[in-house]
Protein backbone atom coordinates (compact mmCIF):
# COMPACT_ATOMS: atom_id res chain seq x y z
CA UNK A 1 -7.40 -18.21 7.48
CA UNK A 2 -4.37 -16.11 5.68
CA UNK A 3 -5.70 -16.92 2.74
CA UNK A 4 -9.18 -15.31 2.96
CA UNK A 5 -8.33 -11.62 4.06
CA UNK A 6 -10.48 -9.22 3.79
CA UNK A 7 -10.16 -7.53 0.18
CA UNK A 8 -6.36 -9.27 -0.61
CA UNK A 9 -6.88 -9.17 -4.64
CA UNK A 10 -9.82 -7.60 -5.27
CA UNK A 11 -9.62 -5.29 -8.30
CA UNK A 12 -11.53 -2.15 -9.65
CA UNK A 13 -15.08 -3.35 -10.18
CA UNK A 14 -15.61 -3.59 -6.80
CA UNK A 15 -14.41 -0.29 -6.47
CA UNK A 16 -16.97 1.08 -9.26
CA UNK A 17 -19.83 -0.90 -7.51
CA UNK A 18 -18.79 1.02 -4.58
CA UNK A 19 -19.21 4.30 -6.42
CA UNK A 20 -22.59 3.33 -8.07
CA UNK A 21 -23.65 2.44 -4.23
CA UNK A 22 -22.51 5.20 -3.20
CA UNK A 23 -23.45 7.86 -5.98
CA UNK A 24 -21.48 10.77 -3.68
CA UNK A 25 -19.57 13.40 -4.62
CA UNK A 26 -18.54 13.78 -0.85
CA UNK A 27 -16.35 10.34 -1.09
CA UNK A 28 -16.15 9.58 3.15
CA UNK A 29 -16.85 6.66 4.54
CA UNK A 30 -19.47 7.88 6.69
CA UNK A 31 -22.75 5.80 5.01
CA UNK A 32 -24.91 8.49 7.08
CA UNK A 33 -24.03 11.59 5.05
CA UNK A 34 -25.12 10.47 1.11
CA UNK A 35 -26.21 12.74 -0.80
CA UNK A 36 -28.66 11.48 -3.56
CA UNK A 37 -27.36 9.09 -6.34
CA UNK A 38 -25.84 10.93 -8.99
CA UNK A 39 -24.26 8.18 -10.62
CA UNK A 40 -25.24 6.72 -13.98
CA UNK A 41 -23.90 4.00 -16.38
CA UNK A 42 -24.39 3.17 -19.69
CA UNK A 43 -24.83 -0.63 -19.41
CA UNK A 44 -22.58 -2.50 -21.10
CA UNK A 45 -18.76 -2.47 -23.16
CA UNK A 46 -19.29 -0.68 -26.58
CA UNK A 47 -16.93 0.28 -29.30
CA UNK A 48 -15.58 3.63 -28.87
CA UNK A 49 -13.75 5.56 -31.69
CA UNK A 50 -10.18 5.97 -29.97
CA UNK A 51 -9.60 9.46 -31.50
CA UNK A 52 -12.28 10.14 -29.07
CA UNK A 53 -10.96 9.00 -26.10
CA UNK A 54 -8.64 11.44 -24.14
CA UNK A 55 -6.41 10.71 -21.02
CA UNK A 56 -6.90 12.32 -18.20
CA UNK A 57 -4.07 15.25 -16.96
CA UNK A 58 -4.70 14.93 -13.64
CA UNK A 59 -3.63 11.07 -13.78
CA UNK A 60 -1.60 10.36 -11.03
CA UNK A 61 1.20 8.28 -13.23
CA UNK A 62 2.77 10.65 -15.84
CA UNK A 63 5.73 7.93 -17.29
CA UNK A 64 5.05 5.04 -19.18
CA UNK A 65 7.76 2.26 -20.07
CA UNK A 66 7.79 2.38 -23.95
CA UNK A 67 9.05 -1.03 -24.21
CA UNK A 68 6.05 -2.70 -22.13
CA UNK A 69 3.56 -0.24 -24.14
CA UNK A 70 5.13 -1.78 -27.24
CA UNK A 71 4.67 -5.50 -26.25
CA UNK A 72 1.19 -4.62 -24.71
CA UNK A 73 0.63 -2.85 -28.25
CA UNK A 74 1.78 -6.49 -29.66
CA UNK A 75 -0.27 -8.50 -27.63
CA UNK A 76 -3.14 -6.45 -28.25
CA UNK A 77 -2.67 -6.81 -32.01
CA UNK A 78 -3.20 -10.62 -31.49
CA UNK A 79 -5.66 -10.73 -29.01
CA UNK A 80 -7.45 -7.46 -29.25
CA UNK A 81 -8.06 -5.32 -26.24
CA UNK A 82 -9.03 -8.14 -23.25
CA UNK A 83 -10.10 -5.70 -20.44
CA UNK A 84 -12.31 -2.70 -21.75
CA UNK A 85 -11.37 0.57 -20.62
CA UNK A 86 -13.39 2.80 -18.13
CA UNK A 87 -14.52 6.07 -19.72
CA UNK A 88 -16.31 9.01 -18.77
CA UNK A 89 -18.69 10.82 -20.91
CA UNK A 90 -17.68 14.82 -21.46
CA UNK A 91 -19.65 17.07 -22.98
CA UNK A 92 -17.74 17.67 -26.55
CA UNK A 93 -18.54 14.22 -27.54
CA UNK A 94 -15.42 12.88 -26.12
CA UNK A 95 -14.44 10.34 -23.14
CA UNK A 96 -11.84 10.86 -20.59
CA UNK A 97 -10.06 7.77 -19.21
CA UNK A 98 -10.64 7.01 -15.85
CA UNK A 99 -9.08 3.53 -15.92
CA UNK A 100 -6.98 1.67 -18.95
CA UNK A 101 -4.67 4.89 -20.08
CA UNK A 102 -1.91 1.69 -21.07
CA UNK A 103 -4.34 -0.04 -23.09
CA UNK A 104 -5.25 3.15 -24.72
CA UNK A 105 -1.81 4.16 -26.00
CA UNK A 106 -0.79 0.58 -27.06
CA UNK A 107 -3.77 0.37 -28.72
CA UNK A 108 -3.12 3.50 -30.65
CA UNK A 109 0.33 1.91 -30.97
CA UNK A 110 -1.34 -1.18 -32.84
CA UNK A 111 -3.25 0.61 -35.21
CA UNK A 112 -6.81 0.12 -33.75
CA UNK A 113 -9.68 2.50 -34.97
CA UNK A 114 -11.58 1.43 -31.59
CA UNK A 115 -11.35 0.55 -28.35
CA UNK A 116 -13.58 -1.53 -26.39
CA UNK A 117 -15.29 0.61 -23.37
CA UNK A 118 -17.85 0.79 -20.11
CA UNK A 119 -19.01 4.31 -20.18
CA UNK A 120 -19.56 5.97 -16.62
CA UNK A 121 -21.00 8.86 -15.21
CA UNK A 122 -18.28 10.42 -12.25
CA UNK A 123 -18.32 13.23 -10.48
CA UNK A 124 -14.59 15.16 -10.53
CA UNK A 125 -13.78 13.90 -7.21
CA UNK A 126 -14.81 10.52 -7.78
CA UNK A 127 -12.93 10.20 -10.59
CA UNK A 128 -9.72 12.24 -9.46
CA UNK A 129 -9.97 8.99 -6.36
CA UNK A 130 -10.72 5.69 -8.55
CA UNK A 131 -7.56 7.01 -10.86
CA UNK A 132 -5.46 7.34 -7.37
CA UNK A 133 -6.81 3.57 -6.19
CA UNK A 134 -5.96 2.34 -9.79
CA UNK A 135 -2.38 3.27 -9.32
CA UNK A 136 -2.47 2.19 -5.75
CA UNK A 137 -3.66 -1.17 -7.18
CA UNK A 138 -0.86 -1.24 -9.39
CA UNK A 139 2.46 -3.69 -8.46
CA UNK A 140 5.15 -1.82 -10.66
CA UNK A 141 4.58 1.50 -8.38
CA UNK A 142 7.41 3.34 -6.65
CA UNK A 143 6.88 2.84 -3.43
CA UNK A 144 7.74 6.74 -2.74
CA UNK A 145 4.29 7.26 -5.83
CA UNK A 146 2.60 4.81 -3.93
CA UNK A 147 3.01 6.52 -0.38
CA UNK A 148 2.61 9.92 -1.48
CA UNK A 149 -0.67 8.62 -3.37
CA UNK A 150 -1.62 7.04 0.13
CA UNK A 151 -1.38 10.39 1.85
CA UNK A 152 -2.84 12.19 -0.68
CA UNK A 153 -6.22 9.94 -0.73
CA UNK A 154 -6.38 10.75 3.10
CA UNK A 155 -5.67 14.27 3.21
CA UNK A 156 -8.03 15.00 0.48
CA UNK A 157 -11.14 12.74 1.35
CA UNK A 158 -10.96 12.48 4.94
CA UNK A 159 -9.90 9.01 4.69
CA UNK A 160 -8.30 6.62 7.53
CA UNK A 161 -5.70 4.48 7.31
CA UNK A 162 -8.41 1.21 7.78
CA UNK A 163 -10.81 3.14 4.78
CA UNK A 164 -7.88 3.77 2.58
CA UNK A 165 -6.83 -0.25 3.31
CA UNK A 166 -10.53 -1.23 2.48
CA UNK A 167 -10.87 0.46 -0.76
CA UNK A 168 -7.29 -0.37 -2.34
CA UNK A 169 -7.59 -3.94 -0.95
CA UNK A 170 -4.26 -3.97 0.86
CA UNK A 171 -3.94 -4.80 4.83
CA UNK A 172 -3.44 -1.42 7.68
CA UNK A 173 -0.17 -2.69 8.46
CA UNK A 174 1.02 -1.90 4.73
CA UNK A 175 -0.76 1.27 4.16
CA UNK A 176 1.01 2.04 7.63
CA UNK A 177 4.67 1.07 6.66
CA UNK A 178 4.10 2.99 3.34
CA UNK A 179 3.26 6.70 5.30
CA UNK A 180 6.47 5.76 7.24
CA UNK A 181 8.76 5.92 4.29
CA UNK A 182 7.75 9.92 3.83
CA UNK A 183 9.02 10.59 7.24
CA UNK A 184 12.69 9.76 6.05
CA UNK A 185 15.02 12.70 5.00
CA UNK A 186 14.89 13.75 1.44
CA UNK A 187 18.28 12.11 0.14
CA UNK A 188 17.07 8.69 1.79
CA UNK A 189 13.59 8.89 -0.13
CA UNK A 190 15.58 9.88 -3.49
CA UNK A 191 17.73 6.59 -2.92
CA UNK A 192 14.20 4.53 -3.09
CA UNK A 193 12.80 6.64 -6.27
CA UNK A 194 15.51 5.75 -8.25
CA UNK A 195 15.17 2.15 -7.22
CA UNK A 196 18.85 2.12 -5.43
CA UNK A 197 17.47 1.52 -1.59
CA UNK A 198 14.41 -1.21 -0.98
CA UNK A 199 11.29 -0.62 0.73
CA UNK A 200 12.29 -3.07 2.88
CA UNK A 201 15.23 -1.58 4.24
CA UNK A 202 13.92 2.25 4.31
CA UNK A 203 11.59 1.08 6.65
CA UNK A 204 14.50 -0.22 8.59
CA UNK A 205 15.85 3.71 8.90
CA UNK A 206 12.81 4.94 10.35
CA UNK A 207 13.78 5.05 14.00
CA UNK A 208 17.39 6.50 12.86
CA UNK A 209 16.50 10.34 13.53
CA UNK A 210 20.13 11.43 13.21
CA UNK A 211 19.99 13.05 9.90
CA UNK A 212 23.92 12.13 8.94
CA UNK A 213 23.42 8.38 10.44
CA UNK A 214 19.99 7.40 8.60
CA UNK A 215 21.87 9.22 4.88
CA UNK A 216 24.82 6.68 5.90
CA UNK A 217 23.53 3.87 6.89
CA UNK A 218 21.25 4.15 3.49
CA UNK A 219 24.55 4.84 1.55
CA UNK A 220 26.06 1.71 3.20
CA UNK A 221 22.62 -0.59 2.08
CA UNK A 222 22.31 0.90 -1.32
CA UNK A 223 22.28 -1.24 -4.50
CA UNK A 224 21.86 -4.74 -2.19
CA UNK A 225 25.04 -4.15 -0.82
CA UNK A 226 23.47 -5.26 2.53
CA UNK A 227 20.13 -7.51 3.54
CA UNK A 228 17.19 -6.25 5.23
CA UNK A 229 18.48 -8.21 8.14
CA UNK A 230 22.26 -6.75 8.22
CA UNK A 231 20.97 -3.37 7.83
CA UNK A 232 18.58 -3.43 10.91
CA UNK A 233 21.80 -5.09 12.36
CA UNK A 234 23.71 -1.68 11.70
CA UNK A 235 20.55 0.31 13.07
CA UNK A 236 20.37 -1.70 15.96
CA UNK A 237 24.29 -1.13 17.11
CA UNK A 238 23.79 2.76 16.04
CA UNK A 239 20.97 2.91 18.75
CA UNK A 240 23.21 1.10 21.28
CA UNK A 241 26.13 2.94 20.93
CA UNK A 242 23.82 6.72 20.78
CA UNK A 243 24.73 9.80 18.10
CA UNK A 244 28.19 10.56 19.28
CA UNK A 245 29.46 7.21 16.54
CA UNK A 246 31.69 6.11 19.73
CA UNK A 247 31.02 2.42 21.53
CA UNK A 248 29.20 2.61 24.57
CA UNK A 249 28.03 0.35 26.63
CA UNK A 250 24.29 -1.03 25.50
CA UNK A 251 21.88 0.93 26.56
CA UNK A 252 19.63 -0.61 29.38
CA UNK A 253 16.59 -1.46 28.76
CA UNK A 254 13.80 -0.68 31.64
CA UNK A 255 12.52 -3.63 33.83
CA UNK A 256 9.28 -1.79 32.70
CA UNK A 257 10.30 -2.64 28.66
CA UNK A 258 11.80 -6.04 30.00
CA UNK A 259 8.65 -7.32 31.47
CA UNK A 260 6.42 -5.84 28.33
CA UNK A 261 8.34 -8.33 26.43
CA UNK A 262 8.35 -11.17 28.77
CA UNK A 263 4.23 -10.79 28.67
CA UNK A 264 4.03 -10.83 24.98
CA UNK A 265 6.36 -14.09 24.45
CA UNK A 266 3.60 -15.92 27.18
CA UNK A 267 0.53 -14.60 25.55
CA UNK A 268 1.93 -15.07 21.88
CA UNK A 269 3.92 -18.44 22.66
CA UNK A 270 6.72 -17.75 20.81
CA UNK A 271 9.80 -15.26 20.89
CA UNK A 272 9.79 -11.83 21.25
CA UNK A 273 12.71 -9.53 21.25
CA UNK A 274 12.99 -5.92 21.25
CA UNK A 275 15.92 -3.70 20.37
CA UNK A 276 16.37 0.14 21.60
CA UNK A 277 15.08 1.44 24.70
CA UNK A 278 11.72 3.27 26.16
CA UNK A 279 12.17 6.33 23.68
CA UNK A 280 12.33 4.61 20.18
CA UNK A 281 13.37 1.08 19.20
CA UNK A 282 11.56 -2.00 17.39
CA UNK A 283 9.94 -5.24 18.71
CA UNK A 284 10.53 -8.91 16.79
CA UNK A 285 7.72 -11.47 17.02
CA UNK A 286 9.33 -14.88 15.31
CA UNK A 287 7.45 -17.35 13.88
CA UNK A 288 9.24 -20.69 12.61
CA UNK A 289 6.45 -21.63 9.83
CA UNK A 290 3.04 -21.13 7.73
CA UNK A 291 0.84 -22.57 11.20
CA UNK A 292 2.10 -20.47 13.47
CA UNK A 293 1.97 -17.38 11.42
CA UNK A 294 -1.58 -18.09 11.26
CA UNK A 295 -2.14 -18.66 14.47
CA UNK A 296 -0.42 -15.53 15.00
CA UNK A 297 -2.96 -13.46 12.77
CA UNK A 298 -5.81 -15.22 14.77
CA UNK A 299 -4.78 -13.93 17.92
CA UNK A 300 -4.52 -10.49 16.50
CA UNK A 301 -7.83 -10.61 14.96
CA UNK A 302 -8.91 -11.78 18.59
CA UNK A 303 -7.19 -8.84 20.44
CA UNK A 304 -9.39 -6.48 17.92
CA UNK A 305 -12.81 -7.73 20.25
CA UNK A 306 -12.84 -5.74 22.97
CA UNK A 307 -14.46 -8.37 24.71
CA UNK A 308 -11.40 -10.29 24.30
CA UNK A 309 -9.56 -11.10 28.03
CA UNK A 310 -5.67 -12.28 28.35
CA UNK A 311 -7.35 -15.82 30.12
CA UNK A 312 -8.70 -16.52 26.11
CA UNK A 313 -5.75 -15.64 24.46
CA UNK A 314 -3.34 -18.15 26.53
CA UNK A 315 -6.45 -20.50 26.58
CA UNK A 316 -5.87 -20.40 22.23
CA UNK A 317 -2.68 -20.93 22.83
CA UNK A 318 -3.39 -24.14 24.36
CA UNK A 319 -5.88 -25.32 21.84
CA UNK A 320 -3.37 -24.87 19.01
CA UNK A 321 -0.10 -25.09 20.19
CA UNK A 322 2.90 -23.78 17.81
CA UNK A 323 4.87 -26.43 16.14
C-alpha cells in the first residue's frame, strides 16, 4: 500500500499533460472555470541551434554547482544530451527554457552546436509555475528555496496545500512541514540555508516561540552536534521547565489532553505519547516496523471517509493486528 501513493515519483510530463489538458492561463484547480485551450505543441524532440536557446530570468534557481555542470558537460560529451529540453517558442526566433537550464549550459560546456528539444506553446503564468514545480521536483534544493517556492506557488495561483502536493508529487504532510520552517526566526532559517541546521531538526524548533531559546537551542544542534531525537529532547525539557530557563516542576497535562491520548493509543493500537500541554506541544505515534506503518497509513486513509465510524477503525485493528 506505501508503495503505490498517489503521485510519489512522478516527473514533469505529467505535469505538461496537465497543462495541455488544461490549456489555462488561470492555473486553479477548479476544472469548472477553463478558459478555451490555448495550448499548442510542436510534436516531437527536434534539433535546436543552442545559440538560440535562452534561459529564462525569472528561473527560480539562480546558482549552479560548476563542478556537477562540468561532469554533466562530460557525460554529455559521451552520451549526448539523454533528456531533451523543454522550450518555448518567442517571437525573435529564439526559445526560452522552461525545463533543462543544466543540460543547456553543460552542453554549451561540451561544445555542442545543438541541443535536442520539445517545443511548447505556454502562457507566462504557466510557464513562470512548471519552472517553480521543476525546482520543487528537484532533491538537491534548500529546503528554505524549496519552502519559499511552496508558498510562493500558493500565494500566486490560489493553490492548496493538497493541489500544490498533487502537482509536485510529494505527500500534504511534507508540503506542510516545509511552510513550517518559514515560521522560524530569521537567524534559525539562515542556519538551514547554509546547510549548518537539518530540516529535520528545524522542524523540531517550531513550537519554541521564545525567540532567544529556539536561536539557542539551534546553536546547540548546529553542524550534527545533536540528533533529531536529542534535540526534541532539549525542546521538550524547555517546554517543561517554561521561558524563565529555571527547573520547574513538569507542567501538568489536562485529564482532557490525557484522555485524547489514551483514545488514540486504542484506536491506533500502538503508543502514543504527547509532550507539552493544551497550548502548544507535539504528539508521538510509534510504530516498531514496515507492517505496522502501513497499517498505520490505512487507517489514516480510512479516517479521510467521512463515513468512517470509531466501531471500523478498532474493528481493522482486529483484522490486522500489529506485530
Amino acid at each position: 500500500m506505501m508503495s503505490n501513493k498517489k503521485g510519489l515519483g512522478r516527473g514533469l510530463e505529467s505535469l505538461f499533460a496537465f497543462y495541455e489538458d488544461e490549456g489555462s492561463e488561470n492555473i486553479t484547480s477548479n476544472s469548472n472555470n477553463r478558459p478555451n485551450r490555448n495550448v499548442g505543441e510542436i510534436k516531437g524532440v527536434t534539433e535546436v541551434d543552442i545559440n538560440k536557446v535562452v534561459p529564462n530570468p525569472n528561473q527560480p534557481r539562480k546558482n549552479f554547482d560548476e563542478e556537477a555542470l562540468q561532469d554533466l558537460s562530460k557525460s554529455i560529451k559521451i552520451h549526448g544530451v539523454v533528456q531533451p529540453l523543454v522550450l518555448n517558442k518567442l517571437d525573435d526566433d529564439k526559445y526560452l527554457i522552461i525545463a533543462g537550464e543544466r543540460r543547456w549550459r553543460a552542453s554549451k560546456l561540451a561544445g555542442l552546436a545543438s541541443v535536442p528539444a520539445v517545443i511548447k506553446e505556454y502562457t507566462e503564468k504557466q510557464i513562470k509555475e512548471i519552472s517553480l514545480i521543476e525546482n520543487l521536483q528537484r532533491e538537491d534544493l534548500n529546503p528554505i528555496e524549496a519552502a519559499r517556492a511552496i508558498k510562493q506557488l500558493m500565494e500566486e495561483y490560489n493553490l492548496t496545500q493538497e493541489t500544490v502536493s498533487e502537482r509536485i508529487g510529494k505527500s500534504r504532510s511534507n508540503i506542510a512541514n516545509s511552510l513550517r520552517l518559514l515560521t522560524l526566526y530569521p537567524e534559525v532559517v539562515d542556519m538551514i540555508e547554509n546547510g549548518k541546521l537539518s530540516a529535520g531538526h528545524a522542524r523540531t524548533l517550531v513550537v519554541v516561540e521564545d525567540t532567544t531559546e529556539q536561536i539557542k537551542l539551534a546553536k546547540q544542534a548546529c553542524d550534527g552536534k545533536m540528533s533529531v531525537r536529542e534535540l526534541e529532547k532539549a525542546v521538550k525539557n524547555y517546554l517543561n521547565r517554561g521561558t524563565s530557563g529555571k527547573s520547574v516542576k513538569p507542567q501538568e497535562q489536562s485529564l482532557e489532553l490525557k484522555e485524547l491520548i489514551v483514545e488514540m493509543q486504542r484506536v491506533f493500537a500502538t503508543k502514543v505519547s504527547a509532550i507539552g500541554n493544551d497550548n502548544k506541544g507535539r504528539i508521538y505515534i510509534d510504530y516498531y516496523s514496515r507492517d505496522d506503518l502501513d497499517r498505520l497509513s490505512d487507517m489514516i486513509e480510512l479516517l479521510k471517509k467521512k463515513e468512517t465510524t470509531l466501531a471500523d477503525l478498532k474493528n481493522y485493528n482486529k483484522r490486522h493486528p500489529n506485530d
